[in-house]
Protein backbone atom coordinates (compact mmCIF):
# COMPACT_ATOMS: atom_id res chain seq x y z
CA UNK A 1 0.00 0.00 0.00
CA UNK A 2 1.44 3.70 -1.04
CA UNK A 3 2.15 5.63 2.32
CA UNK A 4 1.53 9.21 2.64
CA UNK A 5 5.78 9.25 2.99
CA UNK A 6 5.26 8.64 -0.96
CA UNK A 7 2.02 10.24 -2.19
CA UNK A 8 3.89 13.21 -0.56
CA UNK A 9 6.92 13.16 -1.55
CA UNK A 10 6.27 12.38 -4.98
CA UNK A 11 3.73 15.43 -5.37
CA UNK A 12 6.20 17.79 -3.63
CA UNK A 13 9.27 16.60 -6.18
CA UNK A 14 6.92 16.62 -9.13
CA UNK A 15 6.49 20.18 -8.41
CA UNK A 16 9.53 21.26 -7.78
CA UNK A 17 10.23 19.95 -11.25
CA UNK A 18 7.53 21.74 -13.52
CA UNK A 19 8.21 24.70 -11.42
CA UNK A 20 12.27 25.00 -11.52
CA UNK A 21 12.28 25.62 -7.38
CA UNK A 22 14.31 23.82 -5.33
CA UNK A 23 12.41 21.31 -3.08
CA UNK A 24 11.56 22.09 0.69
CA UNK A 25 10.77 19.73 3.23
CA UNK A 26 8.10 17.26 2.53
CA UNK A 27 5.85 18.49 5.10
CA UNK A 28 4.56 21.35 2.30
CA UNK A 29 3.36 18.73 0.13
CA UNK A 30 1.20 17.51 2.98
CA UNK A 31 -0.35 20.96 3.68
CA UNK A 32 -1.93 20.62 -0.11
CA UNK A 33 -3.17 16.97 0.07
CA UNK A 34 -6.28 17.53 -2.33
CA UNK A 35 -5.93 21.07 -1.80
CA UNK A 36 -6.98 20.79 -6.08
CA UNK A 37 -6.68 23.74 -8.11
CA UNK A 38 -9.15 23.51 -10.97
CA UNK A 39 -8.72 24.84 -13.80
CA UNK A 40 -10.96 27.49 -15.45
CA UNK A 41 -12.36 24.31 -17.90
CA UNK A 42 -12.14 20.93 -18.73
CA UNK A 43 -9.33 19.35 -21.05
CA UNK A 44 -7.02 22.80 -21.05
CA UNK A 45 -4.11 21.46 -20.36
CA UNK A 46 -1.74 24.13 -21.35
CA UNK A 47 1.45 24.76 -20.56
CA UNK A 48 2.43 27.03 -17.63
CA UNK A 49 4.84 29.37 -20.39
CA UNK A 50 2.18 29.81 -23.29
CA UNK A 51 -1.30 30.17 -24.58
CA UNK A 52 -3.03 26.55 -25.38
CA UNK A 53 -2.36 25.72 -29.10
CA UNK A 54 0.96 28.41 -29.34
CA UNK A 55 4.68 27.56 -29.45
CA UNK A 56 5.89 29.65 -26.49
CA UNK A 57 7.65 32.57 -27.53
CA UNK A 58 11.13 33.62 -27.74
CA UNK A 59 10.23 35.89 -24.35
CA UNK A 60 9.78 32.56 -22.58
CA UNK A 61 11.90 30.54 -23.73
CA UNK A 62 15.05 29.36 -22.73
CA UNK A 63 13.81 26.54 -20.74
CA UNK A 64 15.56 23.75 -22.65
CA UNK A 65 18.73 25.51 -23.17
CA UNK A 66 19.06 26.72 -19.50
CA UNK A 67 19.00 23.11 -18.77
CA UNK A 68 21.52 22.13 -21.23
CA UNK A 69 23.84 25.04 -19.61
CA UNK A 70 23.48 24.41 -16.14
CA UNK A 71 21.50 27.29 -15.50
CA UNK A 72 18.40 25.75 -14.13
CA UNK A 73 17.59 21.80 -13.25
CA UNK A 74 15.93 19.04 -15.34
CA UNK A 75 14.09 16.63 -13.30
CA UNK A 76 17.61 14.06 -12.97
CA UNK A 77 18.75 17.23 -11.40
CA UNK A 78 16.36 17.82 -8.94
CA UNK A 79 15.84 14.52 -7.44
CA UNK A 80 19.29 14.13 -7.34
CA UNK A 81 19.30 17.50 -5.18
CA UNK A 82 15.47 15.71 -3.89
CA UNK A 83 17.06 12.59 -2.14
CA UNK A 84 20.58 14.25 -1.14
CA UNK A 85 18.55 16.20 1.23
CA UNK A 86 16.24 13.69 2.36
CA UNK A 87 18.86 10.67 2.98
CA UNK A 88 16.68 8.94 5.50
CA UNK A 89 14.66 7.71 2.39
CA UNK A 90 15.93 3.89 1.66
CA UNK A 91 16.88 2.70 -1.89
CA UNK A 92 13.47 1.36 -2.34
CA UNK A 93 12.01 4.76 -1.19
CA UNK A 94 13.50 6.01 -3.84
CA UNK A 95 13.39 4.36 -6.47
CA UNK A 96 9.13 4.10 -5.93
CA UNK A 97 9.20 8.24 -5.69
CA UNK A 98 11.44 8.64 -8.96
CA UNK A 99 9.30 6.02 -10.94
CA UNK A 100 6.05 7.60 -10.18
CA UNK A 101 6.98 11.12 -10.45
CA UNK A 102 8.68 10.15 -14.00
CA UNK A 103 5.65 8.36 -15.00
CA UNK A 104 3.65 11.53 -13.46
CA UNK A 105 5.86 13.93 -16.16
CA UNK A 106 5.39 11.44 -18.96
CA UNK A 107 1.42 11.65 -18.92
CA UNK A 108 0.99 15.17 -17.37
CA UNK A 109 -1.63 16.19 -19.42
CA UNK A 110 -3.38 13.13 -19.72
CA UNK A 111 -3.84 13.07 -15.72
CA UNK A 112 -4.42 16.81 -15.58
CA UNK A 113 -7.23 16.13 -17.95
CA UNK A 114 -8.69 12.98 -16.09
CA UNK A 115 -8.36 14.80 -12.58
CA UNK A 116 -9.58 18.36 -13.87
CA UNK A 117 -6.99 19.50 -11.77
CA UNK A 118 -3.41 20.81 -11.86
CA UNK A 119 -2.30 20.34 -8.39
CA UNK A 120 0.60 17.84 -8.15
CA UNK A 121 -0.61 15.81 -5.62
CA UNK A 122 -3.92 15.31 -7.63
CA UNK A 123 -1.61 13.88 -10.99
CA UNK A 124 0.08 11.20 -8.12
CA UNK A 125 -3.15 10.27 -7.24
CA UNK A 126 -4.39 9.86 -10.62
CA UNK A 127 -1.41 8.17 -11.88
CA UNK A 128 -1.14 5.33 -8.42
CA UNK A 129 -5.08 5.15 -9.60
CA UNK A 130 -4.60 3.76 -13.08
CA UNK A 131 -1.98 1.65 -11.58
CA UNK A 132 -4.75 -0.47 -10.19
CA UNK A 133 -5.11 1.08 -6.92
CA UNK A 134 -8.32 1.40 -5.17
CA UNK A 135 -9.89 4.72 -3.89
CA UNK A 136 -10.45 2.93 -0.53
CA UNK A 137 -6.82 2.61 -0.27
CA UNK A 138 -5.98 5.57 -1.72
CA UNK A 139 -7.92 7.37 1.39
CA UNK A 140 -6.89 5.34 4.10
CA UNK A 141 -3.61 6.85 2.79
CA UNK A 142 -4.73 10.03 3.68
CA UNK A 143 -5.42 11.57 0.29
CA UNK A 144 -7.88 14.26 1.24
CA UNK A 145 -9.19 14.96 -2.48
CA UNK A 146 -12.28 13.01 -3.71
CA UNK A 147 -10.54 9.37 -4.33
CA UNK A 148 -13.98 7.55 -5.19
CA UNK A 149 -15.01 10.34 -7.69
CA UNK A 150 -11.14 10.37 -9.35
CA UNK A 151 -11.41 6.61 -9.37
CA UNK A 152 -15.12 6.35 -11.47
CA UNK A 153 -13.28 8.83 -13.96
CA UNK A 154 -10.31 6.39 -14.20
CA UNK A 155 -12.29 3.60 -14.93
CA UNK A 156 -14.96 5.05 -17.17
CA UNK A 157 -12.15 7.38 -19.25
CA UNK A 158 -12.49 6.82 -23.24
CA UNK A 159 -9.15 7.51 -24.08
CA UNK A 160 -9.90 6.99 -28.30
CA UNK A 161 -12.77 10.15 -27.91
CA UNK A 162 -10.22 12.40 -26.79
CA UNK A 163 -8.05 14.92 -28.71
CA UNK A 164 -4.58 13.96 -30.17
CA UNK A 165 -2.88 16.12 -27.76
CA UNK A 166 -4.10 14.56 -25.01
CA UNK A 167 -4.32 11.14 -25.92
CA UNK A 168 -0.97 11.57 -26.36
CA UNK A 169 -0.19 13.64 -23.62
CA UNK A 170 1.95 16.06 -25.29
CA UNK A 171 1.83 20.41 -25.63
CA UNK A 172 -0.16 21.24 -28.33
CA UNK A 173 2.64 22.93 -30.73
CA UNK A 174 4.61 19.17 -30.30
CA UNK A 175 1.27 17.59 -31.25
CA UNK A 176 0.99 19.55 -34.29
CA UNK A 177 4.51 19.55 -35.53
CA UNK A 178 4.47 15.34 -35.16
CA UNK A 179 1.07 14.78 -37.01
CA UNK A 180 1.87 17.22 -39.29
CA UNK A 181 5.10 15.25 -39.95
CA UNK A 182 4.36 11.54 -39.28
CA UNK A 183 0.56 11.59 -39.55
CA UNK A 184 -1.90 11.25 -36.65
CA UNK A 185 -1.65 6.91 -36.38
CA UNK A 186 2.33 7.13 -36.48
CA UNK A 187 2.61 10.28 -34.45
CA UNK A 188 0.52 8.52 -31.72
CA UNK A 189 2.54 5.24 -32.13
CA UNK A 190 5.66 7.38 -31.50
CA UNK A 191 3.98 9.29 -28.99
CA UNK A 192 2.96 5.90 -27.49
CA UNK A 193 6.55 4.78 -27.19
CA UNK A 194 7.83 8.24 -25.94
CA UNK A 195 5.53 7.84 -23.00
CA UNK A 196 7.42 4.64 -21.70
CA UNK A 197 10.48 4.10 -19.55
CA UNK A 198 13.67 3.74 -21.52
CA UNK A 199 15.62 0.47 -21.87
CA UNK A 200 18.69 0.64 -20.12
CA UNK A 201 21.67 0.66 -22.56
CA UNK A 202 25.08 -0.30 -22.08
CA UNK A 203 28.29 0.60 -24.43
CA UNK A 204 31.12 -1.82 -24.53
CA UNK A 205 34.63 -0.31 -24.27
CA UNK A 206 36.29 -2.54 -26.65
CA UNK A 207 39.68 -1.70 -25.89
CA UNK A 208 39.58 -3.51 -22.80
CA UNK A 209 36.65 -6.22 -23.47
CA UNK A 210 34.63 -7.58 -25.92
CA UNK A 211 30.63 -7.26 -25.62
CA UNK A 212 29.96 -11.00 -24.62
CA UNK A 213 32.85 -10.99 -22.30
CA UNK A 214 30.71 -8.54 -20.37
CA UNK A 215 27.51 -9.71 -20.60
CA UNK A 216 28.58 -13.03 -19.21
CA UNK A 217 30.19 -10.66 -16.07
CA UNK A 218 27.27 -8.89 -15.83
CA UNK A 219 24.85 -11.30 -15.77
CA UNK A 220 27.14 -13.57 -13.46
CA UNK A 221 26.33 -10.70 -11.14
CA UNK A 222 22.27 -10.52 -11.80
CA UNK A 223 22.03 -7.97 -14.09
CA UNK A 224 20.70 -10.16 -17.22
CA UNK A 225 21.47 -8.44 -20.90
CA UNK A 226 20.98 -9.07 -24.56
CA UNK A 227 23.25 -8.00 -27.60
CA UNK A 228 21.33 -4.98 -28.70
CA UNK A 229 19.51 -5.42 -32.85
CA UNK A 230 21.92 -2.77 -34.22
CA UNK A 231 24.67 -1.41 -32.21
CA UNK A 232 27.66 -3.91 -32.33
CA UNK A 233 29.15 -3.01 -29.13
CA UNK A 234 25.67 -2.39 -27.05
CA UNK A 235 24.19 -4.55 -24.37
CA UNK A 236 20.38 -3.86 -22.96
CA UNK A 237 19.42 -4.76 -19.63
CA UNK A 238 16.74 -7.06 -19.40
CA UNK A 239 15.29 -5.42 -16.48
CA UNK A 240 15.61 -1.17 -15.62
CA UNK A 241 18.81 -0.92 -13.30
CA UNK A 242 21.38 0.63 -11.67
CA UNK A 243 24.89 -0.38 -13.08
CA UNK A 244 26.83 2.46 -11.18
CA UNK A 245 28.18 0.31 -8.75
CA UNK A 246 29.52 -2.57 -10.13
CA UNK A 247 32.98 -3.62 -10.53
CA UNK A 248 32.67 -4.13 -14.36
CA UNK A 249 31.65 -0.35 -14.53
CA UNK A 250 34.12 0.87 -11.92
CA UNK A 251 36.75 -0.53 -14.61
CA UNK A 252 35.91 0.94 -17.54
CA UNK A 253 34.36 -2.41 -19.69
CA UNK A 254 31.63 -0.29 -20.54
CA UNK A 255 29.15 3.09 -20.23
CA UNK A 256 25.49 3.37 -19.84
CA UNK A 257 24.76 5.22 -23.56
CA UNK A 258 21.72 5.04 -25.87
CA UNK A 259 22.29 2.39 -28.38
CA UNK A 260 21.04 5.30 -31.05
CA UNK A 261 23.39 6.89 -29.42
CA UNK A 262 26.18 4.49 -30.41
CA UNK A 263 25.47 4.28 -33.85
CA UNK A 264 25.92 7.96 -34.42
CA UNK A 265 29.49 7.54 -34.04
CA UNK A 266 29.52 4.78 -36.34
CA UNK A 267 28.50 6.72 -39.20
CA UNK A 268 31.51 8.95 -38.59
CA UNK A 269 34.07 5.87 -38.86
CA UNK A 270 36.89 7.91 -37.11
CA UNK A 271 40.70 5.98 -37.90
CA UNK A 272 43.52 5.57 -35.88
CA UNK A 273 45.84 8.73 -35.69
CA UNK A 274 43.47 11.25 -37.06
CA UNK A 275 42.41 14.62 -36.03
CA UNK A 276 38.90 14.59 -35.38
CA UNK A 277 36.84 17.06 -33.59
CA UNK A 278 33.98 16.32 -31.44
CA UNK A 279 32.45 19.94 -31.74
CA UNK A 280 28.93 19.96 -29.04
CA UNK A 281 31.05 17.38 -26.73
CA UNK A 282 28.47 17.64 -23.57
CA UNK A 283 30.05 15.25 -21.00
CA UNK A 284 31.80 13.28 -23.26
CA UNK A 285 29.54 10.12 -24.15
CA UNK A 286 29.88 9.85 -27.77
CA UNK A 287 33.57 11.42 -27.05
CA UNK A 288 34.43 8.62 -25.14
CA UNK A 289 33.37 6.10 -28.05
CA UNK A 290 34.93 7.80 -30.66
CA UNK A 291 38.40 7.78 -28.52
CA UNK A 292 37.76 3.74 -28.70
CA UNK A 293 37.10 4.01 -32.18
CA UNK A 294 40.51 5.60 -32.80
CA UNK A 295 42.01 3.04 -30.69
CA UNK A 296 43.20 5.85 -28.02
CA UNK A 297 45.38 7.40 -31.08
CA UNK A 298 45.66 10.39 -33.05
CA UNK A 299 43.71 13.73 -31.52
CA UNK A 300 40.14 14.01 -30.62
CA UNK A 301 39.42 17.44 -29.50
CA UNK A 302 35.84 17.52 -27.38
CA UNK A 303 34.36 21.18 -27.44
CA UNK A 304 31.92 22.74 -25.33
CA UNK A 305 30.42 25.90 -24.58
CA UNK A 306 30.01 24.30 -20.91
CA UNK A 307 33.47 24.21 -19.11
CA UNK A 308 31.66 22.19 -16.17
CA UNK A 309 30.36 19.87 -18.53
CA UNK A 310 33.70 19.10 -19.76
CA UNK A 311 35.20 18.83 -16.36
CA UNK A 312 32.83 15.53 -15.97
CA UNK A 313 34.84 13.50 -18.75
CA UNK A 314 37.91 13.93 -17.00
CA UNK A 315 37.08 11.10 -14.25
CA UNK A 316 35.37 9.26 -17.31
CA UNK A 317 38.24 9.05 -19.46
CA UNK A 318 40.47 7.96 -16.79
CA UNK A 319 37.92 4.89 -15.78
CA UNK A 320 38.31 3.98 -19.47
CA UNK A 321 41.87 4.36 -19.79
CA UNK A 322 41.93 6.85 -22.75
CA UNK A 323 44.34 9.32 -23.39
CA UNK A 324 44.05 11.23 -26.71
CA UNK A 325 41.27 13.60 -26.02
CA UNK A 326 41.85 17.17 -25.65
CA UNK A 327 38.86 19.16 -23.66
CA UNK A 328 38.52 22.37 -24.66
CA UNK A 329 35.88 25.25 -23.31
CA UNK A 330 34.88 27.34 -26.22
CA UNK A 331 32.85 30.47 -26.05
CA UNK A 332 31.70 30.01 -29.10
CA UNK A 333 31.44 28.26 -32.66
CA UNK A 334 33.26 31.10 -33.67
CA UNK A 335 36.18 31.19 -31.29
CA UNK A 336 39.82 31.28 -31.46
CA UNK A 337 40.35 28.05 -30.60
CA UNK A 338 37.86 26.69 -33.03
CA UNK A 339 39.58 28.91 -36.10
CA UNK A 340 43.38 27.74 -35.53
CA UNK A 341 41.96 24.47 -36.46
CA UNK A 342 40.47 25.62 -39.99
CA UNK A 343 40.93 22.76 -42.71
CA UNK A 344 42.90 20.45 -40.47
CA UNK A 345 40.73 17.92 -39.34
CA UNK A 346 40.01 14.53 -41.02
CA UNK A 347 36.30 14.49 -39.04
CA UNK A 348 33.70 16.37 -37.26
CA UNK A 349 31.07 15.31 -35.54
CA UNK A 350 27.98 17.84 -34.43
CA UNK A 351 25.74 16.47 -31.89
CA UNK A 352 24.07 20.02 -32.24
CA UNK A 353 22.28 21.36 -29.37
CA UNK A 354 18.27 20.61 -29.98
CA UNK A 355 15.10 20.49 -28.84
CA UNK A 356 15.75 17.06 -27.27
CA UNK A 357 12.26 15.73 -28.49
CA UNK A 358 13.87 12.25 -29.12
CA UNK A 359 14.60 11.51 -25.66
CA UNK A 360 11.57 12.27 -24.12
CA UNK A 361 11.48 8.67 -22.33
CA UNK A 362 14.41 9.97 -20.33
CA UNK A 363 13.50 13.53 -20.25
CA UNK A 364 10.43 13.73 -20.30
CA UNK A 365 9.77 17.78 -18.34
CA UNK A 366 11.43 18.59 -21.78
CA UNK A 367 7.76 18.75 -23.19
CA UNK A 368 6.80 20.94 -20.24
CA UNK A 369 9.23 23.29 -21.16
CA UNK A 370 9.32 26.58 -22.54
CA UNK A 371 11.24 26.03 -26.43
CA UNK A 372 12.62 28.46 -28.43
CA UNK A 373 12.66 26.71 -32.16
CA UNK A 374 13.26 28.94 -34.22
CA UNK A 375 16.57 30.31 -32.05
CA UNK A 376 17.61 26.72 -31.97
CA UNK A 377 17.69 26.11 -35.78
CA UNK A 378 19.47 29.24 -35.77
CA UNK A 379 22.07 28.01 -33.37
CA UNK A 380 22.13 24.56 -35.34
CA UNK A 381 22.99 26.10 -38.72
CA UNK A 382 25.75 28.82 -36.94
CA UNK A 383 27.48 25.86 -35.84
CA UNK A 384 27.11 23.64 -38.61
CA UNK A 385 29.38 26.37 -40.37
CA UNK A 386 31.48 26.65 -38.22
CA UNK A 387 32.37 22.98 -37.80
CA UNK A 388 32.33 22.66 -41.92
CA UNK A 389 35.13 24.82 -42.12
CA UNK A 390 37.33 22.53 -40.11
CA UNK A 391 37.40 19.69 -42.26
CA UNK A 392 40.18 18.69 -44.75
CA UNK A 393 39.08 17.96 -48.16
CA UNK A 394 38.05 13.93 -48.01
CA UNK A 395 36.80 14.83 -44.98
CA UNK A 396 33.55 13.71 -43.30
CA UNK A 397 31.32 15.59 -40.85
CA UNK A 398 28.12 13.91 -39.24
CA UNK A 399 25.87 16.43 -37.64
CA UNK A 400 23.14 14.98 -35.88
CA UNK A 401 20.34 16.11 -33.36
CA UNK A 402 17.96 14.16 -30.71
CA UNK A 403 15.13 15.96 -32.28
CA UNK A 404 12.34 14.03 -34.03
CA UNK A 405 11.35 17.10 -35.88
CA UNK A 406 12.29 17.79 -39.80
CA UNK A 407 12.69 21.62 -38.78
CA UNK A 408 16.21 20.64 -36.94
CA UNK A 409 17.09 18.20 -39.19
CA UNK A 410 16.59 17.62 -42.69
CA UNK A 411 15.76 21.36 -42.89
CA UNK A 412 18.90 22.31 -41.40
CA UNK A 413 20.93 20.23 -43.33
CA UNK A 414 18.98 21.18 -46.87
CA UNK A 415 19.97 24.62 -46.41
CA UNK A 416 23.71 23.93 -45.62
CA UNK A 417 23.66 21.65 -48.96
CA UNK A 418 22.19 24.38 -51.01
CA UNK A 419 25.02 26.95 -50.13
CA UNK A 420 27.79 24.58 -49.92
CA UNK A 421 28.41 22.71 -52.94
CA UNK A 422 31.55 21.40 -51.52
CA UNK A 423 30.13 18.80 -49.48
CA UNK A 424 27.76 15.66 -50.83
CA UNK A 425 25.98 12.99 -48.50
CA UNK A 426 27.92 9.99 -47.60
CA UNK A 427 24.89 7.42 -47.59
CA UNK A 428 24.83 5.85 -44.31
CA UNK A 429 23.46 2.35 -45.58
CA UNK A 430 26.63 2.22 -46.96
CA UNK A 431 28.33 2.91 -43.81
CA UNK A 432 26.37 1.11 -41.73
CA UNK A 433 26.95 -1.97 -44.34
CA UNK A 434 30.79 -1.98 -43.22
CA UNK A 435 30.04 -1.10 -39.94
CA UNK A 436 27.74 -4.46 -39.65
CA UNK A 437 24.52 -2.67 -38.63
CA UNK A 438 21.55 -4.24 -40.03
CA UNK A 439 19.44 -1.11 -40.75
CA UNK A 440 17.73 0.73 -43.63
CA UNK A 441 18.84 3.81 -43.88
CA UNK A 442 16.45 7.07 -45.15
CA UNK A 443 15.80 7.34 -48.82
CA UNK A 444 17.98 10.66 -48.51
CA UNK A 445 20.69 8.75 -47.20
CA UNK A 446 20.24 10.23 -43.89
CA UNK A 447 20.12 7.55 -40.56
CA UNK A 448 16.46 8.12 -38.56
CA UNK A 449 15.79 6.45 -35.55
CA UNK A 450 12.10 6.22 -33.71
CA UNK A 451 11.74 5.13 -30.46
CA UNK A 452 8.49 3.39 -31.35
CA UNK A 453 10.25 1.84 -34.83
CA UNK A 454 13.96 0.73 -33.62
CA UNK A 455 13.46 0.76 -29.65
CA UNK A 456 16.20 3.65 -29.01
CA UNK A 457 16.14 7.15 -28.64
CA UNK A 458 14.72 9.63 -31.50
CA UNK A 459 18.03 10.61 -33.71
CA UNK A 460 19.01 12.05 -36.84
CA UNK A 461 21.98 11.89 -38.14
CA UNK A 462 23.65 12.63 -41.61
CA UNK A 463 27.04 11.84 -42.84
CA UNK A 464 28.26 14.95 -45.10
CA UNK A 465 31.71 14.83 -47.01
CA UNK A 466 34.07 17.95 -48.32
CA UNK A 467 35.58 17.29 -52.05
């Protein structure tokens, strides 16, 4: 049976989340057990930074980008900051708030419809409802709100009648940019897939062990894991856990990483004592794979606009014993550092910065978020330049984003084609072919991965070469 401990707790970290503020004890959560505040109507809900049926405007939006920078916490931020300041809460404690508040973020508007209510502790309810729990219990948990009329709208709920947007539990400029895109049965089969947990992918680090050598360690130690269908060096967990702590992880044999993830370095093929650049580095996890790649030879350079995202690859390159990447803060696509290197490297990869729509199974606030698009695609072709001007001739750039959305990829990419006529696409069927990935490429040559198609992230990724 949930305990108050949890209905509460959950409620107070779920707000803290959609409203950027730092969590307080969890006695304030208590204080609004079915304290509900309705909303002016039924089936509104909108986003707290826009209008219903509006992309939020450039006034309000930085949300995504302030996450990406540090500037203000994602939801893996704040429960991390959640449960360091509430340590008496055991492992299991833990894990039941996280899961519930991530499911909570996943089908926010969905619940918000179904409890005609806004209020955190109202969505928990809701959510531990269509779980299968009982209003009785609910109540004798102490949820103050009406439990047995949320309950008769749980079980009577049509979800086919209702709108796209919430069916699918997504803002309404998202909705329209996916059905517009995909069509209304695909964009809620994607939708669908984006509204489940995550498999939990593992990266091999084949300098020091080969993928079945660590499965067998792994699941010698309980944590059970199949080859993943593409990625060569990827493992998946047959069951959602932690891997932190294990010995196999402590020595480098591998890194929790997106097996779309994987295959974007892939497409890049980096060789052994090249130059290669990897030009939106983040904290290092395709970094770290393309150092393996390269067989810990040559240079990899791994820029960032972030110098405190960079400082977290230090401790991970050590754990996997590589040596031949070069951190470097930028300031910009534009800066010093990035110019001395005009023409001189043999591959780039761009990871740009994005709307992050293709990982909403891990991140899912992302949809609650304020988004500037058009200032992203912006950003995206600025550095896209940039990094083109780095490359040798015979040299190969991927740029990729973890956007499902044509206006940060394919769009971005048709206009760099159209006023460079020095670089052609490298089709990545052919690539994958010698990279001994079984899968079908775009018909543009481009590499498009769907959560609900291939069981990874959202990516795209192209594979661009000067001449």
């Amino acid at each position: 049976m949930p305990r108050l401990f949890h209905l509460s707790q959950s409620a107070e970290l779920l707000r803290a989340i959609l409203t950027d503020t730092i969590p307080a004890d969890a006695t304030s959560a208590r204080a609004d057990v079915g304290r509900s505040q309705r909303p002016a109507s039924r089936n509104t809900g909108a986003s707290p930074h826009g209008a219903e049926g509006r992309m939020p405007g450039a006034a309000a939006a930085q949300g995504r980008a302030n996450v990406a920078e540090g500037r203000m916490p994602g939801a893996a931020k704040q429960m991390e900051r959640y449960f360091r300041a509430h340590r008496e809460m055991g492992m299991r404690d833990r894990g039941e708030v996280a899961e519930t508040v991530y499911a909570c973020l996943r089908q926010k508007r969905l619940l918000e419809h179904i409890a005609e209510s806004s209020n955190p502790f109202d969505l928990v309810a809701t959510h531990l409802l269509r779980q299968g729990l009982s209003a009785r219990v609910l109540e004798d948990a102490d949820y103050r709100g009406d439990g047995r009329t949320l309950a008769t709208r749980v079980r009577t709920l049509d979800t086919a009648a209702l709108p796209f947007a919430i069916r699918a539990s997504l803002p309404d400029w998202l909705a329209e940019l996916l059905v517009a895109q995909y069509g209304e049965l695909d964009a809620l089969a994607l939708a669908e897939a984006l509204n489940r947990p995550a498999s939990v992918d593992l990266r091999v680090n084949t300098l020091k062990a080969k993928p079945e050598e660590v499965q067998k360690i792994l699941s010698e130690q309980g944590y059970a894991c199949d080859p993943t269908p593409y990625s060569p060096m990827g493992l998946r967990l047959r069951e959602r856990a932690s891997v932190f702590r294990t010995e196999a992880f402590q020595q480098g044999l591998f890194e929790v990483q997106d097996e779309g993830s994987q295959l974007l370095s892939l497409l890049l093929e980096p060789r052994r004592g090249e130059m290669v650049v990897d030009f939106c580095a983040g904290a290092g996890g395709k970094t770290l794979h393309l150092s393996a790649m390269m067989a810990d030879s040559g240079t990899l350079y791994a820029f960032d606009v972030s110098a405190k995202r960079l400082d977290r690859l230090t401790p991970r390159l050590r754990r996997a014993g590589l040596s031949n990447v070069r951190p470097v803060a930028i300031t910009h696509e534009r800066d010093a550092r990035v110019q001395r290197l005009h023409g001189k490297i043999d591959r780039v990869l761009v990871d740009a910065p994005c709307s992050g729509t293709g990982t909403l199974r891990r991140n899912p606030d992302i949809k609650w978020r304020a988004i500037d698009l058009a200032a992203l695609i912006e950003t995206q072709r600025r550095i896209l330049d940039a990094a083109a001007m780095l490359l040798k001739p015979g040299g190969r750039m991927v740029y990729a984003t973890c956007s499902l959305l044509r206006e940060e990829s394919e769009a971005v990419v048709d206009q760099f084609c159209a006023t460079h006529s020095d670089f052609t696409v490298a089709p990545a069927g052919e690539i994958l072919t010698r990279r001994h990935v079984a899968l079908e490429p775009a018909a543009d040559g481009s590499l498009r991965l769907q959560p609900h198609r291939h069981g990874t992230d959202g990516f795209y990724a192209i594979a661009l070469e000067r001449h």
